[in-house]
Protein backbone atom coordinates (compact mmCIF):
# COMPACT_ATOMS: atom_id res chain seq x y z
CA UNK A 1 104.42 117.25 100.50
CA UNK A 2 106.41 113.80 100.29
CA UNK A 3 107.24 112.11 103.13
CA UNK A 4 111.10 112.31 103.40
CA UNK A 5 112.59 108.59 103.63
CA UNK A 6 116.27 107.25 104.67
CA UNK A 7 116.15 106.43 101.00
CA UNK A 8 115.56 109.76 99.42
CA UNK A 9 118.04 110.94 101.94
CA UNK A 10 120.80 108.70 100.72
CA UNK A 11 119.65 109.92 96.91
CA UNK A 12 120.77 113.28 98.12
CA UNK A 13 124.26 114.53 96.25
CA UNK A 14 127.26 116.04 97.88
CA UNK A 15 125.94 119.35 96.48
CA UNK A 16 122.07 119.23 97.55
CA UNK A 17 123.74 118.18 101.23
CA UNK A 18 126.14 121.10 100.91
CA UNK A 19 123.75 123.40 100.19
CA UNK A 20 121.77 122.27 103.79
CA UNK A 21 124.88 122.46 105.49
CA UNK A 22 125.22 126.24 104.49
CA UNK A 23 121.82 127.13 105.55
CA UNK A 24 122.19 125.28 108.87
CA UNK A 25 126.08 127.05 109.33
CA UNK A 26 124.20 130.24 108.57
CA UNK A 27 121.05 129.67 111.21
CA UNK A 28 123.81 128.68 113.73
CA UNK A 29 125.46 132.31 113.31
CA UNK A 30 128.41 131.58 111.54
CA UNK A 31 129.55 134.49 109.40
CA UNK A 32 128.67 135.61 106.10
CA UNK A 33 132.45 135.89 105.39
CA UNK A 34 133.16 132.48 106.04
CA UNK A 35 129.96 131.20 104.70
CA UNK A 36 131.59 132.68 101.32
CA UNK A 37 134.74 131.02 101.99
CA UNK A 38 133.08 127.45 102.37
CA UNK A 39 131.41 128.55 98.91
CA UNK A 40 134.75 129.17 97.26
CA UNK A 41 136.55 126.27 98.55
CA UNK A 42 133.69 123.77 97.42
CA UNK A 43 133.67 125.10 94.45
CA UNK A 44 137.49 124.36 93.68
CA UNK A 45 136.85 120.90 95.51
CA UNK A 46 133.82 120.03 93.40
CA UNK A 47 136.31 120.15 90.59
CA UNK A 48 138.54 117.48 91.64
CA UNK A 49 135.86 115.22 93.30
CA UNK A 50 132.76 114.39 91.70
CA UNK A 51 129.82 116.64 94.05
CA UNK A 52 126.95 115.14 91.44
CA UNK A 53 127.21 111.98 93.26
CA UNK A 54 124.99 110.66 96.20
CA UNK A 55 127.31 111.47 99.40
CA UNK A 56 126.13 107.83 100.23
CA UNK A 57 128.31 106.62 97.82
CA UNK A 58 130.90 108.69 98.76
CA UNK A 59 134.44 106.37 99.60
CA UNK A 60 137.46 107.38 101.27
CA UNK A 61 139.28 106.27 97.79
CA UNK A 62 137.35 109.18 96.35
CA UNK A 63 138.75 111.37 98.73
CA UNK A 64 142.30 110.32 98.06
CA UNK A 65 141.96 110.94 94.83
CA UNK A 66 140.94 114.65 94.82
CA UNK A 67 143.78 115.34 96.83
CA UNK A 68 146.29 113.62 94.56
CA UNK A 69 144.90 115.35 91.87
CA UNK A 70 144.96 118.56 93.75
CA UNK A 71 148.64 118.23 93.82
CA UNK A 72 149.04 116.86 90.27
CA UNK A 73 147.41 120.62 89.62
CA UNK A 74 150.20 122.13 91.51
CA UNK A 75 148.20 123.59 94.26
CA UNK A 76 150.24 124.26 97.50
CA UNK A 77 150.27 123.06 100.96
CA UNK A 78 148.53 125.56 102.18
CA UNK A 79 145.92 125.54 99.69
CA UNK A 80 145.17 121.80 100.12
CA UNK A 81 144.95 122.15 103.95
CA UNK A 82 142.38 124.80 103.14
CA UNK A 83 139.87 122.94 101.11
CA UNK A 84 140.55 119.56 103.71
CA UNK A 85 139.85 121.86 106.49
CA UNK A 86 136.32 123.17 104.73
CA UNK A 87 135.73 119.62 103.59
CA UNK A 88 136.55 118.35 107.01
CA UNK A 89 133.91 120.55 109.12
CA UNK A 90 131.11 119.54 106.33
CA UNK A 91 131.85 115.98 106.63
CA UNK A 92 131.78 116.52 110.17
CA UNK A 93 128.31 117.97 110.10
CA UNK A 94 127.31 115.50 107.72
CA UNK A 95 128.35 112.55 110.05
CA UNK A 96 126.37 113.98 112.82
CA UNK A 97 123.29 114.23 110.13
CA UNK A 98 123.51 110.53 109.56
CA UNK A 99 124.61 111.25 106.14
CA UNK A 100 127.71 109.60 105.89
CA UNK A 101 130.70 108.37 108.49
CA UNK A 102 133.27 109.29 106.07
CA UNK A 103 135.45 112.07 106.84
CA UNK A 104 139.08 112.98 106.12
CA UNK A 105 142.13 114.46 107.67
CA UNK A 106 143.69 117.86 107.89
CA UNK A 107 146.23 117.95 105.14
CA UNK A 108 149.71 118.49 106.41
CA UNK A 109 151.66 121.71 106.02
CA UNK A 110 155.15 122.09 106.79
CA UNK A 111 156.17 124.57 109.29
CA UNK A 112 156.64 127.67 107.68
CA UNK A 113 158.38 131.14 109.17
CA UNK A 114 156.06 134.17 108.77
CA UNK A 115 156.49 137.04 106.15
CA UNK A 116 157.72 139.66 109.32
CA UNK A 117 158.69 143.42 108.63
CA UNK A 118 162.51 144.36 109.73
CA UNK A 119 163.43 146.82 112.46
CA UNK A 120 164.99 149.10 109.73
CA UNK A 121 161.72 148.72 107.57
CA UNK A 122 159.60 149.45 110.54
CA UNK A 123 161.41 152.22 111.91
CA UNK A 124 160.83 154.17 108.31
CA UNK A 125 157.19 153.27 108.70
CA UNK A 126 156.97 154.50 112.17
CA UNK A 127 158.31 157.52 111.31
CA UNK A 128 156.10 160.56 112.05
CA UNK A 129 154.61 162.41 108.58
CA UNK A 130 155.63 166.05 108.34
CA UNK A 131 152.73 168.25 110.51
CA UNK A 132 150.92 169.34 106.39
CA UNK A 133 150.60 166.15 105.28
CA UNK A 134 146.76 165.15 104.18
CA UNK A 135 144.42 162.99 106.72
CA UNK A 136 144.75 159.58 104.60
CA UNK A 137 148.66 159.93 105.17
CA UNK A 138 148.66 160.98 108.42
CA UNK A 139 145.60 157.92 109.51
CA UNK A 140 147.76 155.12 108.17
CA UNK A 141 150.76 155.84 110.17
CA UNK A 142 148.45 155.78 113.18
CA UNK A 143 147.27 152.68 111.80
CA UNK A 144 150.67 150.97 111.60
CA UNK A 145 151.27 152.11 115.13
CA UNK A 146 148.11 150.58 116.01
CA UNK A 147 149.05 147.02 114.46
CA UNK A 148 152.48 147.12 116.32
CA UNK A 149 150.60 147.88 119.48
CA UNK A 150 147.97 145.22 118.92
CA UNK A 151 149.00 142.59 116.60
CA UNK A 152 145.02 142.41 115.69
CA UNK A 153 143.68 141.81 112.11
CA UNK A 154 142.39 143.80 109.14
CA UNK A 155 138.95 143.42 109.62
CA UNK A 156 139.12 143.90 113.38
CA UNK A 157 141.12 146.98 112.53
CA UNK A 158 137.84 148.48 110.21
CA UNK A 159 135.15 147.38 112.27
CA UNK A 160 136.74 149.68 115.57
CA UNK A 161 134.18 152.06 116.81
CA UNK A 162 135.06 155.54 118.53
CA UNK A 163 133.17 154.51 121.67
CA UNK A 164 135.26 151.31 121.47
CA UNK A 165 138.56 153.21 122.67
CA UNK A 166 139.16 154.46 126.70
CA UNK A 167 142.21 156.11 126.68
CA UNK A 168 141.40 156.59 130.37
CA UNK A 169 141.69 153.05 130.84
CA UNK A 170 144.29 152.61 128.75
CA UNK A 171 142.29 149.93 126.51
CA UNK A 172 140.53 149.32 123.49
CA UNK A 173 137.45 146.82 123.09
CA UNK A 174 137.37 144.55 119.86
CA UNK A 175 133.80 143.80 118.73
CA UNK A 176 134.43 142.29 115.45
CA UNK A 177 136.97 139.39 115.50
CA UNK A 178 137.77 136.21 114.19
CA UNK A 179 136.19 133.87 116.34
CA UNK A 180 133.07 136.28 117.31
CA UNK A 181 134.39 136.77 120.92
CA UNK A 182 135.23 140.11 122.32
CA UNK A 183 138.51 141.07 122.74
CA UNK A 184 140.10 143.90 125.60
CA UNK A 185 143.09 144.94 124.18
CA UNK A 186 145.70 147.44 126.54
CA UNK A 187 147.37 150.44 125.47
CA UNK A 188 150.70 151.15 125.37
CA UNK A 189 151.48 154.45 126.74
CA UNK A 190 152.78 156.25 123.18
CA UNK A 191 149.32 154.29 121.35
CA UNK A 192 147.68 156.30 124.05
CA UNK A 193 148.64 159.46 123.39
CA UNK A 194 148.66 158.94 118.76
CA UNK A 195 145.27 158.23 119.91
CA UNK A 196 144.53 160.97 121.79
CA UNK A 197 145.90 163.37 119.36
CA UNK A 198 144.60 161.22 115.81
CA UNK A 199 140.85 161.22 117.74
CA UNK A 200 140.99 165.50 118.10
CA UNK A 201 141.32 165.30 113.98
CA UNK A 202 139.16 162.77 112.81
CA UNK A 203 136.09 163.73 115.16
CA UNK A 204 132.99 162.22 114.87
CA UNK A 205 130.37 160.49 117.05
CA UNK A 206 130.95 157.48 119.04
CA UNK A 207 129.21 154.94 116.77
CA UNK A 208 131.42 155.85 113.66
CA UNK A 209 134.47 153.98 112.67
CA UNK A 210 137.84 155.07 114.28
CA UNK A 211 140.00 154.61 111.49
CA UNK A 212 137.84 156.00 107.98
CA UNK A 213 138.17 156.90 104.64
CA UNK A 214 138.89 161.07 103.65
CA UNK A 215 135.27 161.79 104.11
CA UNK A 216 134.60 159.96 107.23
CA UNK A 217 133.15 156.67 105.71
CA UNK A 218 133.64 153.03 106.10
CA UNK A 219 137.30 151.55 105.55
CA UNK A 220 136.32 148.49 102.92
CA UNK A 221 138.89 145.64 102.95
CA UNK A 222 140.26 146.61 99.11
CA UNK A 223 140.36 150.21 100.51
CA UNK A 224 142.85 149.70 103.74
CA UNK A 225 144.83 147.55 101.35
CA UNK A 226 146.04 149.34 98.80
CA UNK A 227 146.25 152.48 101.38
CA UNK A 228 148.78 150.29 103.76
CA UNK A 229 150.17 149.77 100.16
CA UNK A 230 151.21 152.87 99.08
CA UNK A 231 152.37 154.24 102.35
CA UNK A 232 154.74 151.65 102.57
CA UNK A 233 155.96 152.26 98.79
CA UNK A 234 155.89 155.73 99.48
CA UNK A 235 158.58 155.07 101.95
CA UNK A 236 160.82 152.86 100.22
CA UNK A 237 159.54 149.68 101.63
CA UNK A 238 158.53 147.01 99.45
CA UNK A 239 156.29 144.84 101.98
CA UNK A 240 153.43 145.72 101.71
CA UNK A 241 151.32 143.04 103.71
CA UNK A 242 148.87 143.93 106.55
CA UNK A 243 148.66 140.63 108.16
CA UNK A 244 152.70 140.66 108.26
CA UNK A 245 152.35 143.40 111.09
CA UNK A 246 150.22 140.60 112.74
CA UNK A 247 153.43 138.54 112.66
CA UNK A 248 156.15 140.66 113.52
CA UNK A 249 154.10 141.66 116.52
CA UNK A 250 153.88 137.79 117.51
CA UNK A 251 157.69 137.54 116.73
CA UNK A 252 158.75 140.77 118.88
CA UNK A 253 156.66 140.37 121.73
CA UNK A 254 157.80 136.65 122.07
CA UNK A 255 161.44 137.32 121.01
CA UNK A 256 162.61 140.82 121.63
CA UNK A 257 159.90 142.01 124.47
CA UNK A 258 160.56 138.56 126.35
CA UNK A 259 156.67 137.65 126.61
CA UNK A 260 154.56 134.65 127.32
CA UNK A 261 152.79 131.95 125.29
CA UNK A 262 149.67 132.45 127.43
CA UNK A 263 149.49 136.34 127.30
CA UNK A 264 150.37 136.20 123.33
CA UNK A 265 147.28 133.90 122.51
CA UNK A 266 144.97 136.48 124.52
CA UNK A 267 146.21 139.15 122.80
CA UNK A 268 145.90 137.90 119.49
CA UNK A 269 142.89 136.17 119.93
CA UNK A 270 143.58 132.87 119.50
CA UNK A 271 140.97 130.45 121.04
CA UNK A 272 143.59 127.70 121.79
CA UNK A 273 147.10 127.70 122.06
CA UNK A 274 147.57 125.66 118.72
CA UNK A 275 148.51 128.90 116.57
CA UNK A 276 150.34 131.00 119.85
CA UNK A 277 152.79 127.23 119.31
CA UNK A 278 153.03 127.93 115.73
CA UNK A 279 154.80 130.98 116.69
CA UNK A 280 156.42 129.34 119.37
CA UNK A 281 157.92 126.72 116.82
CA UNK A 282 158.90 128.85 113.92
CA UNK A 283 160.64 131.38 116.04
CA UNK A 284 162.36 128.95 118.17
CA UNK A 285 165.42 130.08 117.09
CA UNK A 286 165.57 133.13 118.31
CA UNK A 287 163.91 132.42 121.74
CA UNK A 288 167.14 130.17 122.24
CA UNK A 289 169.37 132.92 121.48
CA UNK A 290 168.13 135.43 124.20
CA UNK A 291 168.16 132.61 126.48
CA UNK A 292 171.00 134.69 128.18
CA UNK A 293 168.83 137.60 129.20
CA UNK A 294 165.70 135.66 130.15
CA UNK A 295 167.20 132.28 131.67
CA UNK A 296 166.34 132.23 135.59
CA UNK A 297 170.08 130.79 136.82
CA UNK A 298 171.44 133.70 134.51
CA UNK A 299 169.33 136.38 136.54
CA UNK A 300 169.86 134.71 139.65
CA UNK A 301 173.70 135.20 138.51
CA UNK A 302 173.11 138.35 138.15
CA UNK A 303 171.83 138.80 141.59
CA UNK A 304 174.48 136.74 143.45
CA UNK A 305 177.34 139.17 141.54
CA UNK A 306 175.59 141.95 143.09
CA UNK A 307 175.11 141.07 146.69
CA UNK A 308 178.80 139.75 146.59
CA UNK A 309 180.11 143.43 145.64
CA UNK A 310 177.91 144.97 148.03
């Protein structure tokens, strides 16, 4: 075998030292999910910045250049601060690798409010099917309960186990989330009891999936799409987005339930309080209106007007 030199090392192209920094991501444990995802977004990258060439050679000009060209193509904000983001955690690796010290920053994306469901769409979705409707129906309603209880994610919603729910403890245990930690998430007292009665009909042993297809089996992602889909076009509502029940739960709990920052990044598993002040940010608007009802002096008013009558 060839003794490896700096100088065959700096030979090495973008894509040869991509490929090693998947297999490294992928010994470290990162998931196969977002191993796909850095796949994907090199491969729209490698089309606006040349990956044949040694990453030696590689110049922060280059760099500036596949982004301009990304938005001469028209590609959006968010789309652009996608592939920087991928780009940025390989360059990252690579600078620690002694391949390069080039790197490049996040592209910016304006503040944008969140696709959330209305109170009049939500109350149609909430409400109960008729007692002889079929399982599939009857599931996804407990499913959109479950979201508006929660505020979790699609794929934490699939991966749920039977044995992951204690309705004696009034909690539910994620296993499968975003950032690979797991999550305790409580129970609202009415979640508790569509629980109690959804678990009597779907059965099963405590390794399979909570929330499964007609004949017990796996939800796939495609699957619990297009079911959230048609329940909500079945009802007359025309959003149809899963991760928008993610949202509105982050907008209602901060805005119309009057709760924290600090408690809203634990429940939706954020790992720092970057995305929980997204939220913050976007529905700032509406925080400042029910200032009123949550303002200290205004309670405290509240409290002097009452020991002055008594």
């Amino acid at each position: 075998m060839a003794k490896i030199t700096m100088k065959t090392v700096q030979k090495a192209t973008i894509e040869e030292i991509f490929t090693q920094f998947l297999s490294a991501a992928a010994s470290r444990g990162v998931k196969d999910k977002t191993l796909e995802t850095y796949k994907q977004h090199f491969h729209a990258i490698s089309k606006r910045l040349d990956s044949s060439i040694p990453i030696a050679d590689l110049t922060k000009h280059d760099l500036e250049d596949m982004i301009l060209t990304m938005r001469k193509d028209h590609l959006s904000d968010s789309s652009i601060n996608s592939y920087t983001r991928t780009l940025k955690v390989f360059l990252s690796w690579c600078n620690e690798e002694g391949d390069t010290d080039i790197n490049i920053p996040l592209y910016k994306v304006a503040e944008t409010v969140k696709e959330i469901y209305t109170d009049e769409e939500l109350l149609t979705l909430l409400k109960k099917p008729k007692a002889d409707c079929n399982f599939c129906e009857y599931r996804n309603w407990v499913i959109i309960n479950f979201l508006l209880n929660s505020g979790c994610r699609a794929a934490t919603v699939r991966n749920i186990q039977i044995q992951d729910v204690d309705l004696s403890r009034r909690q539910i245990v994620f296993r499968h989330t975003k950032n690979g930690r797991v999550q305790v998430i409580p129970l609202c007292s009415s979640m508790i009891q569509i629980l109690k009665d959804y678990m009597e009909i779907r059965a099963g042993s405590s390794s399979d999936y909570l929330f499964c297809n007609e004949f017990g089996e796996y939800l796939t992602e495609n699957a619990l799409r297009l079911a959230i889909a048609r329940y909500n076009e079945s009802r007359g509502v025309e959003r149809t987005s899963i991760h928008a029940f993610r949202h509105t739960f982050a907008r209602k709990y901060l805005v119309d339930c009057g709760g924290d920052a600090f408690t809203l990044q634990k429940l939706m598993g954020h790992s720092t309080l970057n995305m929980t002040k997204h939220y913050c940010n976007i529905f700032n608007d509406d925080i400042l209106q029910n200032h009123d009802q949550r303002s200290p002096l205004s309670q405290m008013q509240k409290v002097k007007k009452t020991a002055i009558k008594k």
